[in-house]
PDB file of N, CA and C in Angstrom:
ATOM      1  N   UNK A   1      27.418  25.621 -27.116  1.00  0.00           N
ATOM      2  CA  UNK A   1      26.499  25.587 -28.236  1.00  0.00           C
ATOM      3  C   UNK A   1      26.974  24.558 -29.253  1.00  0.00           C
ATOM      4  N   UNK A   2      26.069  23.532 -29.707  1.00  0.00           N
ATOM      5  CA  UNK A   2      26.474  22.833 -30.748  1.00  0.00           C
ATOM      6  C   UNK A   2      26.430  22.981 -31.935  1.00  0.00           C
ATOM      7  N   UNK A   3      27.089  22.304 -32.889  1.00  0.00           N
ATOM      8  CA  UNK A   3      27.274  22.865 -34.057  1.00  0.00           C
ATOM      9  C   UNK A   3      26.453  22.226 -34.891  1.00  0.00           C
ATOM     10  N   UNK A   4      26.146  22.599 -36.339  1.00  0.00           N
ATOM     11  CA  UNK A   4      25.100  22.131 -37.495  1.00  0.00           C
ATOM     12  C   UNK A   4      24.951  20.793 -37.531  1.00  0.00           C
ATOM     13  N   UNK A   5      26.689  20.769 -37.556  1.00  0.00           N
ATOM     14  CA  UNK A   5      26.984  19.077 -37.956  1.00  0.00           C
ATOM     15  C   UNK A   5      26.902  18.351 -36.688  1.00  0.00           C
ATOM     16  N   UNK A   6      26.504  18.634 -35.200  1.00  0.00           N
ATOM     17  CA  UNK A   6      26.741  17.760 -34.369  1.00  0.00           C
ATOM     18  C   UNK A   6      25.228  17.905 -34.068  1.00  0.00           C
ATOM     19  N   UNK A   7      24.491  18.958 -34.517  1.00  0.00           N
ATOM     20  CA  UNK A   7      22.891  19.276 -34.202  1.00  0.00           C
ATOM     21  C   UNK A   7      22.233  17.483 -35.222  1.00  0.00           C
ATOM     22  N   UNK A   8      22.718  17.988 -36.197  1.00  0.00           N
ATOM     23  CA  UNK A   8      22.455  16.688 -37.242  1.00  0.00           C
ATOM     24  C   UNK A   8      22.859  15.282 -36.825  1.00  0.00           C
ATOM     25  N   UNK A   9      24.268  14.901 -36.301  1.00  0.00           N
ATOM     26  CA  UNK A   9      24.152  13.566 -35.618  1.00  0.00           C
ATOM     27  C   UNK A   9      23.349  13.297 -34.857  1.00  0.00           C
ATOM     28  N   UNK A  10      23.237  14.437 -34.079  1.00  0.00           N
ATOM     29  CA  UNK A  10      22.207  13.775 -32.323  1.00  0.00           C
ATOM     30  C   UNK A  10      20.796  13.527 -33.263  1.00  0.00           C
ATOM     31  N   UNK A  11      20.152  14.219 -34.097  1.00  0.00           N
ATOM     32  CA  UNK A  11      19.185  13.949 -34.707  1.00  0.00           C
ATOM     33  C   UNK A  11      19.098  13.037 -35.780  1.00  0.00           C
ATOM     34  N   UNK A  12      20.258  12.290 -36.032  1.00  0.00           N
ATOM     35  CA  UNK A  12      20.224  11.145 -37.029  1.00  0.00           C
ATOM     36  C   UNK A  12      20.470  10.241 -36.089  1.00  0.00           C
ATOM     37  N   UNK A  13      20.694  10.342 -34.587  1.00  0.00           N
ATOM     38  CA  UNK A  13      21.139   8.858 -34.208  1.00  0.00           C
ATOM     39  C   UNK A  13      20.091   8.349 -32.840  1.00  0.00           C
ATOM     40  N   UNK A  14      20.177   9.386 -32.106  1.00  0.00           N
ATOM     41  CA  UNK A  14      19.108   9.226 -31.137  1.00  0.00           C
ATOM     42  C   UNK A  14      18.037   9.451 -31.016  1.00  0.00           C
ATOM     43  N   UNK A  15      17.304  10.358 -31.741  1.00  0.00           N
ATOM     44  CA  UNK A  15      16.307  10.632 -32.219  1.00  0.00           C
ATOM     45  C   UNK A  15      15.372  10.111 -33.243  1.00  0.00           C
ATOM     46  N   UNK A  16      16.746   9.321 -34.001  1.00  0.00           N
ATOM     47  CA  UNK A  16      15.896   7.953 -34.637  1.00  0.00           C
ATOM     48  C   UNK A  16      16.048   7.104 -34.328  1.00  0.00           C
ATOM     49  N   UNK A  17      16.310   6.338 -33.014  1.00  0.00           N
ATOM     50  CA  UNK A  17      17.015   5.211 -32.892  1.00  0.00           C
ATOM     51  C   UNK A  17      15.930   4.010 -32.947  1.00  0.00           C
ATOM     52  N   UNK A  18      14.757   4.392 -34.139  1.00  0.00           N
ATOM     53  CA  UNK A  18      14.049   3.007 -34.603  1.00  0.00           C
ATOM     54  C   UNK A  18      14.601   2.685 -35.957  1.00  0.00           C
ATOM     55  N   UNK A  19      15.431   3.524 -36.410  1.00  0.00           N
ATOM     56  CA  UNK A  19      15.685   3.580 -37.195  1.00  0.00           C
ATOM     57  C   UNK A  19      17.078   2.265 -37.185  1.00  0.00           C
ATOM     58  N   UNK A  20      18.375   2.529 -36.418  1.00  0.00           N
ATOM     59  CA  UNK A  20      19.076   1.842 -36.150  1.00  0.00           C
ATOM     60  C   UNK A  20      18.122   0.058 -35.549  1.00  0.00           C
ATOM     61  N   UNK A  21      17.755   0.101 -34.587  1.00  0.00           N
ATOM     62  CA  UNK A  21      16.798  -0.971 -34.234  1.00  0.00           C
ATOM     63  C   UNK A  21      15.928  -1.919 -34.959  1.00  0.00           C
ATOM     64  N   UNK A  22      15.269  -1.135 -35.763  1.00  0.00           N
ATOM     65  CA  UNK A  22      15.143  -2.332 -37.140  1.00  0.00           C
ATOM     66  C   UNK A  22      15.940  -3.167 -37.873  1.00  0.00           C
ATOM     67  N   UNK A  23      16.819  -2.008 -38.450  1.00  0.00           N
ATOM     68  CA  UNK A  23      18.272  -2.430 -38.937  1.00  0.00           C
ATOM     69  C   UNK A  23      18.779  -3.823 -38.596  1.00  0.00           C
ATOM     70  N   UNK A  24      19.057  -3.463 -36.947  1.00  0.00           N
ATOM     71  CA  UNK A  24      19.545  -5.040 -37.127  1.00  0.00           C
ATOM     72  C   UNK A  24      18.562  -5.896 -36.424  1.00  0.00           C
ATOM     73  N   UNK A  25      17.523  -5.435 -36.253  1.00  0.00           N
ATOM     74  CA  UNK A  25      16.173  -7.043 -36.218  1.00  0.00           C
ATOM     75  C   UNK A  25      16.135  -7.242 -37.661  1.00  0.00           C
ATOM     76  N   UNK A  26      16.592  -6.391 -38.658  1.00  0.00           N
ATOM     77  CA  UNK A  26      16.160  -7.040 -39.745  1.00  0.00           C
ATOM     78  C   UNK A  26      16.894  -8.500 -40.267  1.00  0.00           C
ATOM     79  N   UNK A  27      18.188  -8.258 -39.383  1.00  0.00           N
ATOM     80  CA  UNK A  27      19.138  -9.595 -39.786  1.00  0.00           C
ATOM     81  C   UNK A  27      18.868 -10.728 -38.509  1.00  0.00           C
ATOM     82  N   UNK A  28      18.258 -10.382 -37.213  1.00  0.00           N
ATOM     83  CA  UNK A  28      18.048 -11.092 -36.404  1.00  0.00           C
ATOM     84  C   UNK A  28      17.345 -11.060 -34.703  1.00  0.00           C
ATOM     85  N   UNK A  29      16.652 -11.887 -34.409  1.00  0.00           N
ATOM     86  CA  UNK A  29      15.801 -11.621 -33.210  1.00  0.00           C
ATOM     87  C   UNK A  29      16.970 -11.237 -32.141  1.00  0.00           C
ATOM     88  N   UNK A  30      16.490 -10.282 -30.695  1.00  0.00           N
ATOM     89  CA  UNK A  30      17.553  -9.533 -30.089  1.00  0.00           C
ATOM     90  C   UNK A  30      16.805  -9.373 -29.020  1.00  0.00           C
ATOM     91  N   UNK A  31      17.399  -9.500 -27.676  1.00  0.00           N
ATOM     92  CA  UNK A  31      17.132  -8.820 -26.699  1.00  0.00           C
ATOM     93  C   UNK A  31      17.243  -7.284 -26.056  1.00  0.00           C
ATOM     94  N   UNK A  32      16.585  -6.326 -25.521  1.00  0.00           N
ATOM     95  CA  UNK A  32      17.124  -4.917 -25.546  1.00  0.00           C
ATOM     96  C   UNK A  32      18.544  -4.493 -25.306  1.00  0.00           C
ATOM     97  N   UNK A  33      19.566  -5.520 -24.823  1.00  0.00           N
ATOM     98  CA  UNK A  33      20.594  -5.190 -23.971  1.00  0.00           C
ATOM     99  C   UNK A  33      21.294  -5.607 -24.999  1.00  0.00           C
ATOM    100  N   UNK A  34      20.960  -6.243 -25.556  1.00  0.00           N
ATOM    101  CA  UNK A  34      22.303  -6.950 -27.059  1.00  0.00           C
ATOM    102  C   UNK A  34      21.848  -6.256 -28.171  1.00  0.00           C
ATOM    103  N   UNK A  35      20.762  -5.338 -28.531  1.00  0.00           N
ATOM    104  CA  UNK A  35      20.464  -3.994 -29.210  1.00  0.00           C
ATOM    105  C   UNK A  35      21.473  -2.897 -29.057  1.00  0.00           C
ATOM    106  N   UNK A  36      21.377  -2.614 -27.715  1.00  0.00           N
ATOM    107  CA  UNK A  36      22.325  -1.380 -27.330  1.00  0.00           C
ATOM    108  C   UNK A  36      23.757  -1.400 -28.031  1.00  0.00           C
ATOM    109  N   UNK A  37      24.037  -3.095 -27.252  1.00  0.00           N
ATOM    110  CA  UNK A  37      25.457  -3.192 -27.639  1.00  0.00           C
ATOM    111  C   UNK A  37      26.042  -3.141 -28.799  1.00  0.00           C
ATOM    112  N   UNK A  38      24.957  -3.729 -29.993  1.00  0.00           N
ATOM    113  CA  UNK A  38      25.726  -3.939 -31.554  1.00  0.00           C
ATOM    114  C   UNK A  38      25.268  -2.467 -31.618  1.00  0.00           C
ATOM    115  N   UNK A  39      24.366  -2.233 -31.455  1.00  0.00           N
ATOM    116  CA  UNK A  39      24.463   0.006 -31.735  1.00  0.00           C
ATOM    117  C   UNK A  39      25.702   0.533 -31.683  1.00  0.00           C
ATOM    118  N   UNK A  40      25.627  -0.134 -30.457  1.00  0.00           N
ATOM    119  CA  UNK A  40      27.455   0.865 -30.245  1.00  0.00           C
ATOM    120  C   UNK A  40      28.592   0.081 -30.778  1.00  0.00           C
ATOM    121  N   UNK A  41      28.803  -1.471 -31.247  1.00  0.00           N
ATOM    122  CA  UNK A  41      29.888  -1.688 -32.279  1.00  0.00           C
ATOM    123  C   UNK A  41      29.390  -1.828 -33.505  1.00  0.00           C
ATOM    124  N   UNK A  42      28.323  -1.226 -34.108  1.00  0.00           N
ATOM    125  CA  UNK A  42      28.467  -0.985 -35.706  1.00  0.00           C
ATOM    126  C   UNK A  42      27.977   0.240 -35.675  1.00  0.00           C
ATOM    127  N   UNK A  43      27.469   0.891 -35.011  1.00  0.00           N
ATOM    128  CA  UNK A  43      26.773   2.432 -35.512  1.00  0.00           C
ATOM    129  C   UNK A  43      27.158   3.547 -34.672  1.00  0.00           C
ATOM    130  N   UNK A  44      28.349   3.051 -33.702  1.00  0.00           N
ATOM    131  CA  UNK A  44      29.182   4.131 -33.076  1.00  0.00           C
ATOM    132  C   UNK A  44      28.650   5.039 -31.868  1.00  0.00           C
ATOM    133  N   UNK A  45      27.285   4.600 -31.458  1.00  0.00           N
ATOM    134  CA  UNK A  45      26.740   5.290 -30.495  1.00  0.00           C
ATOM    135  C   UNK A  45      26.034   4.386 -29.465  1.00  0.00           C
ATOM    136  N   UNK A  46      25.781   4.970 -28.769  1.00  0.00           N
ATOM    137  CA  UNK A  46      25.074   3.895 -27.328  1.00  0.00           C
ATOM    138  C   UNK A  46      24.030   4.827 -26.800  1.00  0.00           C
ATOM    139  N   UNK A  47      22.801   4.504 -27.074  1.00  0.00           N
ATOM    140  CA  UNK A  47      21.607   5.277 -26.704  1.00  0.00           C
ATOM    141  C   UNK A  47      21.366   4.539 -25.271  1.00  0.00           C
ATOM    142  N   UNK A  48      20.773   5.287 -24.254  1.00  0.00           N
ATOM    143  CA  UNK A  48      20.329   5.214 -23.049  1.00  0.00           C
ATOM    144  C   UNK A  48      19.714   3.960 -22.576  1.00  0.00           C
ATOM    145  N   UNK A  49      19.387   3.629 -22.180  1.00  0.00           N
ATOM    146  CA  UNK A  49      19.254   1.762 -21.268  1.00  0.00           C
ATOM    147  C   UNK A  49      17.561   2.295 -21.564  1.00  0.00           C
ATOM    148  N   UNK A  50      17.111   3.296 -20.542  1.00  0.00           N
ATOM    149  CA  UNK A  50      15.485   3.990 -21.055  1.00  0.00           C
ATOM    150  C   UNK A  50      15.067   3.791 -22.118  1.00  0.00           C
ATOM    151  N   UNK A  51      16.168   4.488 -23.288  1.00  0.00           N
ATOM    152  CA  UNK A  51      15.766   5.241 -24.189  1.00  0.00           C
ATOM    153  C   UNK A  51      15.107   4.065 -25.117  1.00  0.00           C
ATOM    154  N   UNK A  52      16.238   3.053 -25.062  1.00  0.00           N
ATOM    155  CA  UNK A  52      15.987   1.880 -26.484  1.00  0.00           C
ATOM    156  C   UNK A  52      14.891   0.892 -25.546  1.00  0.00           C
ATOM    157  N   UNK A  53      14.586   1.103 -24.658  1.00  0.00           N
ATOM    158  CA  UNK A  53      13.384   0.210 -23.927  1.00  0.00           C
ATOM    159  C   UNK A  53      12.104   1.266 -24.715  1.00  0.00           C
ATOM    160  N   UNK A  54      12.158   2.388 -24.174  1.00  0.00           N
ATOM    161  CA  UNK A  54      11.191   3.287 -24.983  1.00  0.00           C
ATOM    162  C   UNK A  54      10.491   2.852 -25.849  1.00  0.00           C
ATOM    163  N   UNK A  55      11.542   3.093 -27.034  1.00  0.00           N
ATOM    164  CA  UNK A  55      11.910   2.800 -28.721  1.00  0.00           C
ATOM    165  C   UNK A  55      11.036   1.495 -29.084  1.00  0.00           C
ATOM    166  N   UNK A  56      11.678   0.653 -28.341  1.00  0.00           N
ATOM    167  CA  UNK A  56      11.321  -0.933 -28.607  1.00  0.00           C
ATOM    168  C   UNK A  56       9.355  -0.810 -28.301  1.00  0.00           C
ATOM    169  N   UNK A  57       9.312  -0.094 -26.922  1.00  0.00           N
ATOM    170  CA  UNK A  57       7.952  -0.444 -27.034  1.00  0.00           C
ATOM    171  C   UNK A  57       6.473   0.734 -27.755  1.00  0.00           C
ATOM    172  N   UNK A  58       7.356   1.734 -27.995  1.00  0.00           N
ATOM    173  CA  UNK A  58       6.717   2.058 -29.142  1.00  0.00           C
ATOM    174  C   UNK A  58       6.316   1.572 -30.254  1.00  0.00           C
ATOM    175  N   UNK A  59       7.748   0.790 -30.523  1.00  0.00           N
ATOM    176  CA  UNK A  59       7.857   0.158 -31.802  1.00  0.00           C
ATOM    177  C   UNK A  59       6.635  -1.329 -31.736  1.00  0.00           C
ATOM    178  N   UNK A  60       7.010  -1.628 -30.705  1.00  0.00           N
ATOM    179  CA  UNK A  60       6.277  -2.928 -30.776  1.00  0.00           C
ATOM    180  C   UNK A  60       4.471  -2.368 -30.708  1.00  0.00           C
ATOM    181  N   UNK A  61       4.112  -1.145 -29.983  1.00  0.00           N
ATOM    182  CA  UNK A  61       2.823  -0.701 -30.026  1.00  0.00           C
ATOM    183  C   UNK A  61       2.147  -0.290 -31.429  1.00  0.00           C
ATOM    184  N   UNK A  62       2.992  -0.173 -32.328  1.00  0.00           N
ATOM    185  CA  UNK A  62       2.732   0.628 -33.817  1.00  0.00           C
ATOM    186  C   UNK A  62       2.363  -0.986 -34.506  1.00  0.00           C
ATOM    187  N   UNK A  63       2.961  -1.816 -33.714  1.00  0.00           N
ATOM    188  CA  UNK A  63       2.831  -3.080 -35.127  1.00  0.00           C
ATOM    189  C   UNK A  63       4.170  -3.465 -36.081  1.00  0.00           C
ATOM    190  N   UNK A  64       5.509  -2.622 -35.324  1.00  0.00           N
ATOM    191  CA  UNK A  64       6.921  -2.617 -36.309  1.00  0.00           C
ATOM    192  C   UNK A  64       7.542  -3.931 -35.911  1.00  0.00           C
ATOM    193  N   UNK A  65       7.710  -3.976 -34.455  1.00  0.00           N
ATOM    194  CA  UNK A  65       8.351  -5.219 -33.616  1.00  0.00           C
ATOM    195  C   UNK A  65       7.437  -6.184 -32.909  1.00  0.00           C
ATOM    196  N   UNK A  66       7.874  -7.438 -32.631  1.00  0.00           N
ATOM    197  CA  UNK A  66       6.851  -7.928 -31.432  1.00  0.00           C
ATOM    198  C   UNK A  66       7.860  -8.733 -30.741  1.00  0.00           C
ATOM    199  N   UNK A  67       7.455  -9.318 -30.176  1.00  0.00           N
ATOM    200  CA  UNK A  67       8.290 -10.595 -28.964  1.00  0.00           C
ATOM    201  C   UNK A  67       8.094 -12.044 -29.789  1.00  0.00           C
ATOM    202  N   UNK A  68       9.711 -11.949 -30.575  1.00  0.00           N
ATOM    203  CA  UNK A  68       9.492 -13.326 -30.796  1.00  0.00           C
ATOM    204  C   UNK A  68       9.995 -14.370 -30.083  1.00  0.00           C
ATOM    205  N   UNK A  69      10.588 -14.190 -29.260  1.00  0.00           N
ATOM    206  CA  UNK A  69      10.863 -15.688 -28.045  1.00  0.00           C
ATOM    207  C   UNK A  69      10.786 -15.242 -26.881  1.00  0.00           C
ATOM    208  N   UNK A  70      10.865 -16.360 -25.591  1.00  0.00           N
ATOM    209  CA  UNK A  70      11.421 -15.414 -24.403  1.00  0.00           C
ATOM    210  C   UNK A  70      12.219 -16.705 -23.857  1.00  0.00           C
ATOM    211  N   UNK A  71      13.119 -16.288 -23.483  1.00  0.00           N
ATOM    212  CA  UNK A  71      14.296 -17.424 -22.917  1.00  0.00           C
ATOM    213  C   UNK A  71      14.788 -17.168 -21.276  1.00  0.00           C
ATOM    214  N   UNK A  72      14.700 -17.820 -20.330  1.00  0.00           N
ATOM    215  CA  UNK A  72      15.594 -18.225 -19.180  1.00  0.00           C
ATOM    216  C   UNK A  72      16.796 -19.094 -19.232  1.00  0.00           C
ATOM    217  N   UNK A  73      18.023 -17.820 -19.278  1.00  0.00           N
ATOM    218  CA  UNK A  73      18.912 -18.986 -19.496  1.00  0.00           C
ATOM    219  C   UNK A  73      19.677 -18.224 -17.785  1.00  0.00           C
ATOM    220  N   UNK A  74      19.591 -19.184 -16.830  1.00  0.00           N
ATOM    221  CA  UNK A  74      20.193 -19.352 -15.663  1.00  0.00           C
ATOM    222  C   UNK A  74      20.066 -17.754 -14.996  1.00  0.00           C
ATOM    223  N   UNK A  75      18.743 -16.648 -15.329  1.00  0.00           N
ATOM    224  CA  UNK A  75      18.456 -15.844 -14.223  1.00  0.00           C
ATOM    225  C   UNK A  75      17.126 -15.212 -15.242  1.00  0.00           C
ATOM    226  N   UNK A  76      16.840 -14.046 -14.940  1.00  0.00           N
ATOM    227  CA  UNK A  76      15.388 -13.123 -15.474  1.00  0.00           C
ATOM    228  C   UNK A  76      15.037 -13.622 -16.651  1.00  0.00           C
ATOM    229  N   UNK A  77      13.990 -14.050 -17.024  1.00  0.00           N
ATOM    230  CA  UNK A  77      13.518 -13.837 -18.597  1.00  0.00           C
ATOM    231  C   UNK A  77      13.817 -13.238 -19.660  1.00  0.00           C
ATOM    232  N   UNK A  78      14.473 -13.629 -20.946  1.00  0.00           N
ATOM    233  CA  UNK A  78      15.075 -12.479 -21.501  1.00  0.00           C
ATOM    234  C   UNK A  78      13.555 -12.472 -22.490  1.00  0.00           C
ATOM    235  N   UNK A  79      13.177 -11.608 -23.396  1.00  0.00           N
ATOM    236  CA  UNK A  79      12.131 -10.898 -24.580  1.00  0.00           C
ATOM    237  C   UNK A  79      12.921 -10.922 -25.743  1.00  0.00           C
ATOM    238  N   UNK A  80      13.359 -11.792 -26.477  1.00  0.00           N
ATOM    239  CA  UNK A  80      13.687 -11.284 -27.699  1.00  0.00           C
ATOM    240  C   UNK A  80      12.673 -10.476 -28.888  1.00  0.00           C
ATOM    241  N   UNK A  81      13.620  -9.649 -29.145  1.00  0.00           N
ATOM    242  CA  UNK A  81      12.146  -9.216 -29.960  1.00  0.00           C
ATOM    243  C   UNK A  81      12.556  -9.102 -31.729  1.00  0.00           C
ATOM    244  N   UNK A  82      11.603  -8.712 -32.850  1.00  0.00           N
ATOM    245  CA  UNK A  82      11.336  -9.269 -34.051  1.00  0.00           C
ATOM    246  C   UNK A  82      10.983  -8.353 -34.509  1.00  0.00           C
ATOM    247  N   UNK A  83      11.450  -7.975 -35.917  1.00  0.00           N
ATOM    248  CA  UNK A  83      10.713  -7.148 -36.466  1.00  0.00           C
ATOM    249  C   UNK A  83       9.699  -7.695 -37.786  1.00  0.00           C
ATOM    250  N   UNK A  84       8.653  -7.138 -37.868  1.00  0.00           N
ATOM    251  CA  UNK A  84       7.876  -7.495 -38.502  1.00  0.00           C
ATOM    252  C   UNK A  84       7.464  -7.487 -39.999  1.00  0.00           C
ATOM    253  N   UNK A  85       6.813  -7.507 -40.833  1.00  0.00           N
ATOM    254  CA  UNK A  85       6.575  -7.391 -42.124  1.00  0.00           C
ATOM    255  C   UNK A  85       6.350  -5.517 -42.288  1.00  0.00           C
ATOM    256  N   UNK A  86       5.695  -5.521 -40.954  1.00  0.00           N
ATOM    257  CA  UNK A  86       5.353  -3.820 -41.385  1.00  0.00           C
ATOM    258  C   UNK A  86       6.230  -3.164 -41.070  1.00  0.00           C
ATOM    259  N   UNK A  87       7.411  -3.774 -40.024  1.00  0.00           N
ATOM    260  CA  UNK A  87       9.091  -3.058 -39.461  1.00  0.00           C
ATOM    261  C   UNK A  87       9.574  -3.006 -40.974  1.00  0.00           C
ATOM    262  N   UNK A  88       9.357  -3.966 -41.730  1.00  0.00           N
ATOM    263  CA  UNK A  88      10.538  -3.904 -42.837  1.00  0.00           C
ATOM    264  C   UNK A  88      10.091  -2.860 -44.157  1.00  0.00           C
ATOM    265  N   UNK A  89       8.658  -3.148 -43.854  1.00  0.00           N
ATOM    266  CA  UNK A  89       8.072  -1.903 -44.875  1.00  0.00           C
ATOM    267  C   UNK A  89       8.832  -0.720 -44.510  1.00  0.00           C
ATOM    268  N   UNK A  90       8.289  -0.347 -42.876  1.00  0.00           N
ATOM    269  CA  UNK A  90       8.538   1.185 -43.389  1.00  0.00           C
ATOM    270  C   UNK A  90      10.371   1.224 -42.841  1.00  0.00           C
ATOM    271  N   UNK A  91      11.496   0.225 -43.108  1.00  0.00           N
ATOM    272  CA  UNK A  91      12.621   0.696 -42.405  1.00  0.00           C
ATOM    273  C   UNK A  91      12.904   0.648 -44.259  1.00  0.00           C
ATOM    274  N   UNK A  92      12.166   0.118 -45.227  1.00  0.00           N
ATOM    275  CA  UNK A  92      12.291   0.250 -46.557  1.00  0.00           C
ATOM    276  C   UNK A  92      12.312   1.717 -47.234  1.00  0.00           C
ATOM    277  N   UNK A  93      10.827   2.649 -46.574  1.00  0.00           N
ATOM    278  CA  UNK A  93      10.597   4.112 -46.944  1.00  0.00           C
ATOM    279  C   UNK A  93      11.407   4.553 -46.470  1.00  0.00           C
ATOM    280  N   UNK A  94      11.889   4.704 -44.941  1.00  0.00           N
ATOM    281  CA  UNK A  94      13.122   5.060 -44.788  1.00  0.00           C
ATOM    282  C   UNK A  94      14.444   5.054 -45.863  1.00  0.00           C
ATOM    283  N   UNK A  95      15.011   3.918 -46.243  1.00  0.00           N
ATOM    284  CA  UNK A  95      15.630   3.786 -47.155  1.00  0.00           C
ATOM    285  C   UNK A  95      15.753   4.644 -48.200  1.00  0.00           C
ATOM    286  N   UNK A  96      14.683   4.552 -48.788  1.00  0.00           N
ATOM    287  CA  UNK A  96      14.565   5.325 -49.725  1.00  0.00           C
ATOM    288  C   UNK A  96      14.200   6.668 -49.456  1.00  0.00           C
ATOM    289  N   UNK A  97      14.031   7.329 -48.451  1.00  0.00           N
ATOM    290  CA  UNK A  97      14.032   8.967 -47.894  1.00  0.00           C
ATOM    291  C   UNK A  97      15.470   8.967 -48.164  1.00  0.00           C
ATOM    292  N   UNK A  98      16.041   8.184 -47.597  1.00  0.00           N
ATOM    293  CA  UNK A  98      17.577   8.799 -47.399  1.00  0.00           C
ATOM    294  C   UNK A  98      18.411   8.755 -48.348  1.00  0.00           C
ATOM    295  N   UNK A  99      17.697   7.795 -49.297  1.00  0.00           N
ATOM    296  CA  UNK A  99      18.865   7.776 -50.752  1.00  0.00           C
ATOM    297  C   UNK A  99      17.980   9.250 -51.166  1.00  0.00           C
ATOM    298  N   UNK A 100      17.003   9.490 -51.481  1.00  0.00           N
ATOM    299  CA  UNK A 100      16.715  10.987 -51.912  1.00  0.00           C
ATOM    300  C   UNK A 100      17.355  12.293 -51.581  1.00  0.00           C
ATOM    301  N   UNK A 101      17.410  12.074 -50.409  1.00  0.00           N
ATOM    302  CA  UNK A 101      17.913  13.190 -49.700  1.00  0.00           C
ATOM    303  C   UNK A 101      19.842  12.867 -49.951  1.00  0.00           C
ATOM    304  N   UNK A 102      20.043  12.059 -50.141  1.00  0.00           N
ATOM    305  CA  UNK A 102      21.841  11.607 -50.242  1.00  0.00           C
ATOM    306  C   UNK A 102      21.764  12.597 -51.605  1.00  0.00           C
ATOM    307  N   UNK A 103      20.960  12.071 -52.847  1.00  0.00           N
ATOM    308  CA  UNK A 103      20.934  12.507 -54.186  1.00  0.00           C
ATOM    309  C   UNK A 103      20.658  13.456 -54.169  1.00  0.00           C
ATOM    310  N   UNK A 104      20.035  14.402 -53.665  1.00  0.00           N
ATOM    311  CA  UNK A 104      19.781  15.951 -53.314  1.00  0.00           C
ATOM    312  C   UNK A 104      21.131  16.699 -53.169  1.00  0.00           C
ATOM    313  N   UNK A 105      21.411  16.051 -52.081  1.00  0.00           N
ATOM    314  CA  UNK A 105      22.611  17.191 -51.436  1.00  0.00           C
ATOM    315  C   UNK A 105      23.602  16.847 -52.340  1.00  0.00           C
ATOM    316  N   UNK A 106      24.023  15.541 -52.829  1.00  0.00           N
ATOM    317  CA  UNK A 106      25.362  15.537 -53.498  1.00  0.00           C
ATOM    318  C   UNK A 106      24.981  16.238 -54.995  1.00  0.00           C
ATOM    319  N   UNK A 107      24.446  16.757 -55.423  1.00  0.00           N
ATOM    320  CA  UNK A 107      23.668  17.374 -56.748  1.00  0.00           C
ATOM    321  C   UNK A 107      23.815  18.618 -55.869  1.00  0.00           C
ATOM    322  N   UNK A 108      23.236  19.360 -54.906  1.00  0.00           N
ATOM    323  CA  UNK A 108      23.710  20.330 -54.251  1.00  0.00           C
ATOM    324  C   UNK A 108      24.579  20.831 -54.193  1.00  0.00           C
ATOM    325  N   UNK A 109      26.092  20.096 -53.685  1.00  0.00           N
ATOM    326  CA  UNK A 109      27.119  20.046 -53.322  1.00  0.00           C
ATOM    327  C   UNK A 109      28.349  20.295 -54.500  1.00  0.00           C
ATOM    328  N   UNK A 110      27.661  19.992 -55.690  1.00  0.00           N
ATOM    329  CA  UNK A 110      28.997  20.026 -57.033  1.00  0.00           C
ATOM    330  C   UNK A 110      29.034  21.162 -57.229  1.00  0.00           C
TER     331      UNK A 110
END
């Protein structure tokens, strides 16, 4: 059985993982496989090969991401993909959910 605090990671990390994915399209265009990887050296987790293909094309179906290049460099086509004006809107509301909720609990917490 897992615990509160590990119920809460799996649901802050994989369960949002458009959340992470914007993040860093927001600093630069990415292929799905070089997504995964900076996930897992800046945000400590490695979501499923599926999962962030999923993610991505949800994301790109809503209007958040799209395909901004596609490159052959010496085998398959790679898709880089982009996040958009409306990715940055709502990875913005996000933002600001979570500073609310930060200011909640630490006001909670004293």
């Amino acid at each position: 059985m897992r615990t509160p605090s590990e119920r809460l990671r799996r649901s802050m990390t994989s369960d949002n993982l458009w959340l992470y994915i914007l993040t860093l399209l927001k600093n630069k265009e990415m292929y799905p496989y070089e997504i995964r990887e900076k996930i897992r050296d800046r945000f400590g987790f490695l979501p499923g090969n599926v999962t962030a293909y999923i993610v991505l094309e949800k994301l790109k179906a809503g209007g958040y991401v799209k395909i901004g290049r596609k490159e052959k460099i010496g085998g398959p086509e790679r898709a880089y993909y982009k996040i958009t004006q409306k990715g940055k809107t709502e990875l913005g509301k996000a933002g600001k959910i979570f500073g609310e909720i930060s200011k909640k609990l630490t006001v909670a917490t004293r």
